[in-house]
C-alpha atoms as a PDB file:
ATOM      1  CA  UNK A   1       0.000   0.000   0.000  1.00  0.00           C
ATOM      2  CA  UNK A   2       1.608   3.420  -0.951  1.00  0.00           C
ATOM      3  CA  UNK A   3       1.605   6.510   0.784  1.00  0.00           C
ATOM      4  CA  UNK A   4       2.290  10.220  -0.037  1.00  0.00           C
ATOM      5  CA  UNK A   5       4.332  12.960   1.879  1.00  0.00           C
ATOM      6  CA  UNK A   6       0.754  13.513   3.687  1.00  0.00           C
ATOM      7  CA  UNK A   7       0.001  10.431   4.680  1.00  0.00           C
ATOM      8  CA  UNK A   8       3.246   9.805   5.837  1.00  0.00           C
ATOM      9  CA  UNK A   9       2.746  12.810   8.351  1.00  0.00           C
ATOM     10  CA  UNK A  10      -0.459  12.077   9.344  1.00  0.00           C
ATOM     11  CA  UNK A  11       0.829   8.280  10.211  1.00  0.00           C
ATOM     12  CA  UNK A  12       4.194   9.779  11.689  1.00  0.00           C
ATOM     13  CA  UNK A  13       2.119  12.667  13.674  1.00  0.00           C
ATOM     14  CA  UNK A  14       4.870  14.942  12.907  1.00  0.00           C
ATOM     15  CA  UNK A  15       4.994  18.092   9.920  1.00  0.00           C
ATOM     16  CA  UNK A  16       5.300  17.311   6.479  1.00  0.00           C
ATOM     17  CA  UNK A  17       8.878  19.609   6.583  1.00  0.00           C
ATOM     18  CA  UNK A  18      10.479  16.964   9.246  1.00  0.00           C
ATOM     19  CA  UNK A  19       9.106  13.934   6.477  1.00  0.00           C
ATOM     20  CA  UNK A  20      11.129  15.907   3.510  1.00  0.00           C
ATOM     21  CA  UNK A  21      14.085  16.502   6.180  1.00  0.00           C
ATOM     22  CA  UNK A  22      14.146  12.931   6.480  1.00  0.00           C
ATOM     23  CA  UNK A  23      14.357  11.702   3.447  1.00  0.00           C
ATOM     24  CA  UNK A  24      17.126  14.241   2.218  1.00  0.00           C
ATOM     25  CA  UNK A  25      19.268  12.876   5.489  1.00  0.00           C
ATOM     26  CA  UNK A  26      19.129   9.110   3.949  1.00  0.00           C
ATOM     27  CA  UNK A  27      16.820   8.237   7.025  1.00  0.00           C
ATOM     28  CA  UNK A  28      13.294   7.467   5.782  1.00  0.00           C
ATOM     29  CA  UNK A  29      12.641   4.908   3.407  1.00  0.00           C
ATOM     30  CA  UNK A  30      11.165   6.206   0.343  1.00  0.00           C
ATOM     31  CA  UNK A  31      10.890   6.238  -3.603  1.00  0.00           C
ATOM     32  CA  UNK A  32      10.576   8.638  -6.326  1.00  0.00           C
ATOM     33  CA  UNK A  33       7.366   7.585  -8.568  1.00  0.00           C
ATOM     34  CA  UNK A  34       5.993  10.105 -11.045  1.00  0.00           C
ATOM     35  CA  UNK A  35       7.846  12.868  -9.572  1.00  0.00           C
ATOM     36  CA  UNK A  36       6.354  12.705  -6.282  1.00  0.00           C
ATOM     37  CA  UNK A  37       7.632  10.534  -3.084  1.00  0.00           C
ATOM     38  CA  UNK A  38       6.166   7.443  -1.861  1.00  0.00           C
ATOM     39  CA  UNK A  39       6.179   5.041   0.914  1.00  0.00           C
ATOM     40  CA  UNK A  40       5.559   1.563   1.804  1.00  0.00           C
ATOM     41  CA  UNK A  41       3.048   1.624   4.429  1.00  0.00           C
ATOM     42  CA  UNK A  42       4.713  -1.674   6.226  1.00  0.00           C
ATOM     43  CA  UNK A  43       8.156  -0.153   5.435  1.00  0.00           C
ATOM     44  CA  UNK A  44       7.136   3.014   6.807  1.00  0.00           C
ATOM     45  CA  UNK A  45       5.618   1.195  10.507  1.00  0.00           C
ATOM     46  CA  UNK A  46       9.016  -0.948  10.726  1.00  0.00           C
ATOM     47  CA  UNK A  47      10.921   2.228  10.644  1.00  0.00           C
ATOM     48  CA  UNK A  48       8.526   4.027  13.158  1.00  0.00           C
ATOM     49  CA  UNK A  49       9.061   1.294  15.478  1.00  0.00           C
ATOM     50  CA  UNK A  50      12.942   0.746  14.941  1.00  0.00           C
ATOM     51  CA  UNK A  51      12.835   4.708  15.253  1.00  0.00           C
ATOM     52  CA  UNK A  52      10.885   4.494  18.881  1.00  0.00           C
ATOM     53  CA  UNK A  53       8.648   6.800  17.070  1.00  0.00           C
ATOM     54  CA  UNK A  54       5.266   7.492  18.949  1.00  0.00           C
ATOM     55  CA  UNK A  55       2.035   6.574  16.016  1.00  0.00           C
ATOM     56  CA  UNK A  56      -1.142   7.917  17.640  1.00  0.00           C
ATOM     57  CA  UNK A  57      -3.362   4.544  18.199  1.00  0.00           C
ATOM     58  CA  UNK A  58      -5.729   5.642  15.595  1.00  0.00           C
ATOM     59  CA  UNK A  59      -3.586   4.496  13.371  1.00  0.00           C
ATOM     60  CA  UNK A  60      -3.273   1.015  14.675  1.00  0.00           C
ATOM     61  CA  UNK A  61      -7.400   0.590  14.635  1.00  0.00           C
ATOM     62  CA  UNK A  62      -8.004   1.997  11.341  1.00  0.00           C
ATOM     63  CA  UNK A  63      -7.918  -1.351   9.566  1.00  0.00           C
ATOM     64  CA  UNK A  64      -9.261  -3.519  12.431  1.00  0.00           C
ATOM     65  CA  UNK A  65     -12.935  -4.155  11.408  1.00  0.00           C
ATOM     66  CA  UNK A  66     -13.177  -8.059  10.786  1.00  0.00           C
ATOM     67  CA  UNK A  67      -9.544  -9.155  10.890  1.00  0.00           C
ATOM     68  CA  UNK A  68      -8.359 -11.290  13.519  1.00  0.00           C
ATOM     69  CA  UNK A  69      -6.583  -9.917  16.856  1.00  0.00           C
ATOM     70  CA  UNK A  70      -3.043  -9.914  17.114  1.00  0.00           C
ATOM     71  CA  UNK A  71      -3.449 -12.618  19.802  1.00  0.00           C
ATOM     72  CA  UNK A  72      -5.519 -14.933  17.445  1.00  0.00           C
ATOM     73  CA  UNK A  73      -2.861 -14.709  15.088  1.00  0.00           C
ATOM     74  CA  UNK A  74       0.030 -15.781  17.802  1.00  0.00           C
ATOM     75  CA  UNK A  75      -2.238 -18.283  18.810  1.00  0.00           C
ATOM     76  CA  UNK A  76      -2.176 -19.850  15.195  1.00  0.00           C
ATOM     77  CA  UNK A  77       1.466 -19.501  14.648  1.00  0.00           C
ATOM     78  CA  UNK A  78       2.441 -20.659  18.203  1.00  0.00           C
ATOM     79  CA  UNK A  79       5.220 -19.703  20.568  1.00  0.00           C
ATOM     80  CA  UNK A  80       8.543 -21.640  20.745  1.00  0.00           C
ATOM     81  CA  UNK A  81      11.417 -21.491  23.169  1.00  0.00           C
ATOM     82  CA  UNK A  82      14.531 -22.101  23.493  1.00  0.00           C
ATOM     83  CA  UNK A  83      16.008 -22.027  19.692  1.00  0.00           C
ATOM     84  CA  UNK A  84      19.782 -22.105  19.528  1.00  0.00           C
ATOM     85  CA  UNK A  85      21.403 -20.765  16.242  1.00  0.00           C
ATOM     86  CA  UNK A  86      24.508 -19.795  15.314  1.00  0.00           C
ATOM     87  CA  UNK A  87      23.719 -16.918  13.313  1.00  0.00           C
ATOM     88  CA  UNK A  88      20.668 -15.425  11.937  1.00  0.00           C
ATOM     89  CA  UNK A  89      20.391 -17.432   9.005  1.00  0.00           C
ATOM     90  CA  UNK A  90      19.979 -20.640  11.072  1.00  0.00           C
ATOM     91  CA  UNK A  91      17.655 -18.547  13.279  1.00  0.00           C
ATOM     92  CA  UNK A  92      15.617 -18.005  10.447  1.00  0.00           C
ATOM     93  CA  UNK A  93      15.598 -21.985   9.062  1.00  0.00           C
ATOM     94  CA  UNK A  94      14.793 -22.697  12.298  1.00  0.00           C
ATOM     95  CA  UNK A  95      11.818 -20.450  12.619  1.00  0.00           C
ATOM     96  CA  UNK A  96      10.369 -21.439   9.162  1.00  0.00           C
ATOM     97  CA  UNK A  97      10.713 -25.024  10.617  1.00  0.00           C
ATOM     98  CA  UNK A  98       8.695 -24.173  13.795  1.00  0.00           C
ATOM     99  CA  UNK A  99       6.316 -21.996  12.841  1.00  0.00           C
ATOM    100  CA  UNK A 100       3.027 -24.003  11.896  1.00  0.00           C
ATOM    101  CA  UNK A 101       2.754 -23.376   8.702  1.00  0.00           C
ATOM    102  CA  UNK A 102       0.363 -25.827   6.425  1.00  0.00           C
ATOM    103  CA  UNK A 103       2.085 -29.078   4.901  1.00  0.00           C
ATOM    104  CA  UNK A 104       1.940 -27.662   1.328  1.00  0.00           C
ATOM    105  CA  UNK A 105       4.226 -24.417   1.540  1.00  0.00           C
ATOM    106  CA  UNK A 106       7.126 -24.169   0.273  1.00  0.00           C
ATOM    107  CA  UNK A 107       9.062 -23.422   3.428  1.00  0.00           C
ATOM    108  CA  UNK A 108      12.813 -23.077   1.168  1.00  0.00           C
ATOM    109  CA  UNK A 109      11.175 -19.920  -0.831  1.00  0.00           C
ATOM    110  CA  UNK A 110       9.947 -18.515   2.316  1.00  0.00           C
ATOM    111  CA  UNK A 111      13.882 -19.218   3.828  1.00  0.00           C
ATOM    112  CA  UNK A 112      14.682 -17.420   0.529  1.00  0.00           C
ATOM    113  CA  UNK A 113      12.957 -14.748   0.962  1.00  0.00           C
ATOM    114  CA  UNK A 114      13.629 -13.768   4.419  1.00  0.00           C
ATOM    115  CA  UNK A 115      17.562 -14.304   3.734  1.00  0.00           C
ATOM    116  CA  UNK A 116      17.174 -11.620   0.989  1.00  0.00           C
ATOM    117  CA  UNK A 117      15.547  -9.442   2.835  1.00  0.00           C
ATOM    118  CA  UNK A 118      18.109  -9.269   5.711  1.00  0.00           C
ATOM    119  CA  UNK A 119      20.405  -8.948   3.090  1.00  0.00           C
ATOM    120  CA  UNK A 120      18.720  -5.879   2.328  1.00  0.00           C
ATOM    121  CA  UNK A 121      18.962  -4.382   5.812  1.00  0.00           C
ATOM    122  CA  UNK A 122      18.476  -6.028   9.435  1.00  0.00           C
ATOM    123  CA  UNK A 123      14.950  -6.545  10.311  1.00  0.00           C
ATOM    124  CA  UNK A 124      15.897  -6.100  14.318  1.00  0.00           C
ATOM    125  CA  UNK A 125      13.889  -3.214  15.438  1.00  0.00           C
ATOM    126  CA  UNK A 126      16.079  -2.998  18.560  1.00  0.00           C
ATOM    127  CA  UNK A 127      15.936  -4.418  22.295  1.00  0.00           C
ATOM    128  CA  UNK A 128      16.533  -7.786  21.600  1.00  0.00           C
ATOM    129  CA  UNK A 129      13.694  -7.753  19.103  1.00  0.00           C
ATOM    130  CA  UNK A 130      13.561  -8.824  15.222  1.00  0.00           C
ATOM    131  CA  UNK A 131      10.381  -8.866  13.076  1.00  0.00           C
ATOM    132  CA  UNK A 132      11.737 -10.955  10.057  1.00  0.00           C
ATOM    133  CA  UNK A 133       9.638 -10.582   6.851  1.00  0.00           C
ATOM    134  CA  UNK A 134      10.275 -10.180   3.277  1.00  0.00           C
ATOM    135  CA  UNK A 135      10.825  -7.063   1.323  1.00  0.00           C
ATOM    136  CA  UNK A 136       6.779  -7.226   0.919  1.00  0.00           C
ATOM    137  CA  UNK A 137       4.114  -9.011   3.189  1.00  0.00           C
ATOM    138  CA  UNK A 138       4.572 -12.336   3.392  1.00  0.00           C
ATOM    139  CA  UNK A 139       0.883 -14.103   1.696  1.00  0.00           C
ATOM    140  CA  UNK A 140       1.198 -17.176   1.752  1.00  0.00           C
ATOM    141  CA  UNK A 141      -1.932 -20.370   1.296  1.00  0.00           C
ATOM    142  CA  UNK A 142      -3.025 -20.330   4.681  1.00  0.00           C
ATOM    143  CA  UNK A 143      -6.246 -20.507   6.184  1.00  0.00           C
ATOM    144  CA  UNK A 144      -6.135 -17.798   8.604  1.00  0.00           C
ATOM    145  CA  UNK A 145      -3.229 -15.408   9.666  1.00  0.00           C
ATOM    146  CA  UNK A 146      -0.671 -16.431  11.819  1.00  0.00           C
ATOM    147  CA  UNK A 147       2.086 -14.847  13.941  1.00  0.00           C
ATOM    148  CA  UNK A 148       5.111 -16.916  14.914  1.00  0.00           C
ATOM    149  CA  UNK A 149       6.972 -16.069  18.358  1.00  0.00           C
ATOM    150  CA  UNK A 150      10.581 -17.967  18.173  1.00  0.00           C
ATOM    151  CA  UNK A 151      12.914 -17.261  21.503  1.00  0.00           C
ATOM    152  CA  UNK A 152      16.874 -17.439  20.754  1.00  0.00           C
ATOM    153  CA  UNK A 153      18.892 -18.551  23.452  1.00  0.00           C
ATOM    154  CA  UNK A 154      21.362 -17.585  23.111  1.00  0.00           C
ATOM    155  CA  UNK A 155      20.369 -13.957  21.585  1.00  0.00           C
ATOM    156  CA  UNK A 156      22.339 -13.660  18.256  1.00  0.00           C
ATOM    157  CA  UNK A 157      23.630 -10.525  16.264  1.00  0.00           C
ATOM    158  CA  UNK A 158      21.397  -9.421  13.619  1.00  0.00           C
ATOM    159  CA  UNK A 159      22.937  -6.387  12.904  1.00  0.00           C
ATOM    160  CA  UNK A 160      20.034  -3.971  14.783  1.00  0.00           C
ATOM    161  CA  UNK A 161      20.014  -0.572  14.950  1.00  0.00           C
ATOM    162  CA  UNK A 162      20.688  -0.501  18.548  1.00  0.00           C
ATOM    163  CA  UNK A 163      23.521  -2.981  18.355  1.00  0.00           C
ATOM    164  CA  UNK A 164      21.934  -5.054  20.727  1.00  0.00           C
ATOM    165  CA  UNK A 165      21.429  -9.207  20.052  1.00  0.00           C
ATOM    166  CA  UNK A 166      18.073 -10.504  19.165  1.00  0.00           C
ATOM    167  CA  UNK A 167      16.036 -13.049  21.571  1.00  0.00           C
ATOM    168  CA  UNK A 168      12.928 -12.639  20.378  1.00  0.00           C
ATOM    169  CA  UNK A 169      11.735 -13.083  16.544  1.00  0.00           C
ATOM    170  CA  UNK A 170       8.166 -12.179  15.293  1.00  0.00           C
ATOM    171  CA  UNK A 171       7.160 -13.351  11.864  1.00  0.00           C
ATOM    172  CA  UNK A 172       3.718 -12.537  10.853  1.00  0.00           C
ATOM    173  CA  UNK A 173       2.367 -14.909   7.875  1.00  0.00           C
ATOM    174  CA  UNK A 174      -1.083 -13.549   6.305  1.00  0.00           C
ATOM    175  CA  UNK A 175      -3.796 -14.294   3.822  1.00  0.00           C
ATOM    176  CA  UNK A 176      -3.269 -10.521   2.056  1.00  0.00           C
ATOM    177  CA  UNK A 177      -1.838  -7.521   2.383  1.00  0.00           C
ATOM    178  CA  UNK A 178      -4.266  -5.597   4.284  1.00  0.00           C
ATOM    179  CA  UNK A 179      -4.572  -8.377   7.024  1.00  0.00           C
ATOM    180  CA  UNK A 180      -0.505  -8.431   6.933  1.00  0.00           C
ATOM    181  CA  UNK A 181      -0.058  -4.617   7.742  1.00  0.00           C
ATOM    182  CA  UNK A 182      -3.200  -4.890  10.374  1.00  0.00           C
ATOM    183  CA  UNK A 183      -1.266  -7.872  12.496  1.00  0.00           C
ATOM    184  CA  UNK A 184       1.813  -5.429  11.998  1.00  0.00           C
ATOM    185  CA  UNK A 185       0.259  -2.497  12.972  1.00  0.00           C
ATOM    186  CA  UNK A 186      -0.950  -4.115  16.503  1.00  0.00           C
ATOM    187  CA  UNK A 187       2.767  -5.639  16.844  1.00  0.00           C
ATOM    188  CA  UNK A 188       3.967  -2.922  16.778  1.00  0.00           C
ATOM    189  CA  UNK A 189       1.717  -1.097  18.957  1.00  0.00           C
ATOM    190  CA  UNK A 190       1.763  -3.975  21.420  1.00  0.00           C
ATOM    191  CA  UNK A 191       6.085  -3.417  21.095  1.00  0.00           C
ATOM    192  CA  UNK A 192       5.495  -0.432  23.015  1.00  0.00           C
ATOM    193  CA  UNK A 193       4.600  -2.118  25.903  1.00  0.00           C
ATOM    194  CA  UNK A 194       7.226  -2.221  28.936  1.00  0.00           C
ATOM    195  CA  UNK A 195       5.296  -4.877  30.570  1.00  0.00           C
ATOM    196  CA  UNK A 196       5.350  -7.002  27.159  1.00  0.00           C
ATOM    197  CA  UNK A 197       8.871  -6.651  26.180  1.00  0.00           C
ATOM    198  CA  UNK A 198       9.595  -7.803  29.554  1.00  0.00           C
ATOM    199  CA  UNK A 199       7.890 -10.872  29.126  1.00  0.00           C
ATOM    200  CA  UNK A 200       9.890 -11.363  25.949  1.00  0.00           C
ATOM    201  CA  UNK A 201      13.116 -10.896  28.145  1.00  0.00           C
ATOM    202  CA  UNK A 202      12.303 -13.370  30.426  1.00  0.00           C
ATOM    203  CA  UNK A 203      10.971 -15.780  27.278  1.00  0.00           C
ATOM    204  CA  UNK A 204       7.438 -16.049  29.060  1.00  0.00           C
ATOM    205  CA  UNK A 205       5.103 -19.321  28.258  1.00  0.00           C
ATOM    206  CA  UNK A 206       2.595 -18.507  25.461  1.00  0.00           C
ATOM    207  CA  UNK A 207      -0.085 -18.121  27.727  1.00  0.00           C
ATOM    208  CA  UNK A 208       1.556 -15.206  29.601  1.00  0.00           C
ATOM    209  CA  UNK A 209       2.258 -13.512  26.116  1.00  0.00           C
ATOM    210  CA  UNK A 210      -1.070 -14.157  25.115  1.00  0.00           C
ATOM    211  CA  UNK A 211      -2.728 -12.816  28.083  1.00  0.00           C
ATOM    212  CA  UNK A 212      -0.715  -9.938  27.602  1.00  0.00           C
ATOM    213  CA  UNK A 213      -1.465  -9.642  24.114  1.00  0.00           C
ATOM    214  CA  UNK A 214      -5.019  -9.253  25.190  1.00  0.00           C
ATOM    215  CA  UNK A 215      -5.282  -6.951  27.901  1.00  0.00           C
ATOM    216  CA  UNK A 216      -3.370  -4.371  25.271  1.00  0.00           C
ATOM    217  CA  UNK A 217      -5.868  -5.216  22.495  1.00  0.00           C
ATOM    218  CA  UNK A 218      -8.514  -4.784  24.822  1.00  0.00           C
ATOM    219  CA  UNK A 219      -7.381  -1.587  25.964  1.00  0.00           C
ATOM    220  CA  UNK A 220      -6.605  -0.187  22.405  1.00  0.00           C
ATOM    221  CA  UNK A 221     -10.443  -1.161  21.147  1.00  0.00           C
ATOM    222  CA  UNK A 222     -12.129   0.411  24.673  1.00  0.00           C
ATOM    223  CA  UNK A 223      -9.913   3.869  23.788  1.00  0.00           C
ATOM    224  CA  UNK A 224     -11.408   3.935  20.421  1.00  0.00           C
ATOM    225  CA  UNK A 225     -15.271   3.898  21.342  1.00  0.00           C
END
């Protein structure tokens, strides 16, 4: 989904000057299409969250109606502990392996895909957190959406912003592209929780990150009524 300069305030809740500033410092992920910029909507929430950039919650409900929670989708794609890899390539294989995906995809072109994205740039957002996806959403055969939780001990480099190892990895796996950057949108909304990323810290049982999960969902639908 592409944005303009004005939607790319409006989502940032900042001026339209500091979006151009951006973008002629190198910092905001754009492109030049018919003489006017453009963003990746998807891009543009990984950056505000590797940024620790505040998005007003309206943003985060404006796609909600009939898609399923961010803690239905973790509930699909499981939680799994205690992964040891080497670096993140293997963390990756590993995850693809785990994460329960139907028999019939082809797990080695979604492997692909992730490597080249990293390849691209690190998906760590920072704090010990990654959110490995390809350069666009992942859509994939499924029957519903699915978010995969892997832990990493130990944490291993993936190059993030913040320099810091990664011992938590989110991958969200969808059934199109507006249900991909919904279950992104409430990740990373839910990533601003103290109380959450502590639980990822201390690689908390799925039930304590689910109950989690939904107390913050909860909360973000009662403030928009």
């Amino acid at each position: 989904m592409q944005l303009g300069i004005k939607d790319a305030a409006r989502l940032l809740e900042v001026s339209e000057k500091a979006i151009y500033r951006w973008i002629e410092e190198g910092k905001l992920p754009a492109c030049w299409v018919n003489e006017q910029y453009r963003f990746n909507r998807a891009e543009l929430l990984e950056w505000a969250t590797t940024q620790k950039i505040q998005v007003s919650p309206d943003i985060y409900r404006e796609v909600d109606d009939g898609l399923s929670t961010l803690g239905e989708a973790l509930s699909a794609g499981g939680v799994h502990g205690a992964v040891q890899a080497r670096d993140k390539a293997e963390a990756l294989k590993t995850m693809v392996g785990l994460i329960r995906l139907p028999e019939d995809v082809d797990r080695g072109f979604l492997i692909e895909m992730l490597l080249a994205r990293e390849a691209r740039s690190s998906t760590g957002v920072g704090e010990g957190i990654a959110l490995p996806h390809a350069r666009n959403p992942v859509v994939l055969p499924v029957d519903k959406p699915m978010v995969g939780l892997c832990y990493l001990d130990p944490a291993v480099d993936f190059a993030a912003p913040d320099h810091q190892p990664v011992h938590a990895l989110f991958m969200i796996v969808s059934v199109g592209v507006r249900g991909h950057l919904h279950l992104l949108s409430r990740l990373a909304y839910v990533l601003r929780d103290g109380s959450f990323k502590s639980l990822l810290r201390g690689r908390a049982a799925e039930g304590e990150v689910l109950s989690r999960i939904g107390a913050i969902e909860m909360a973000l639908r009662e403030g928009g009524r």
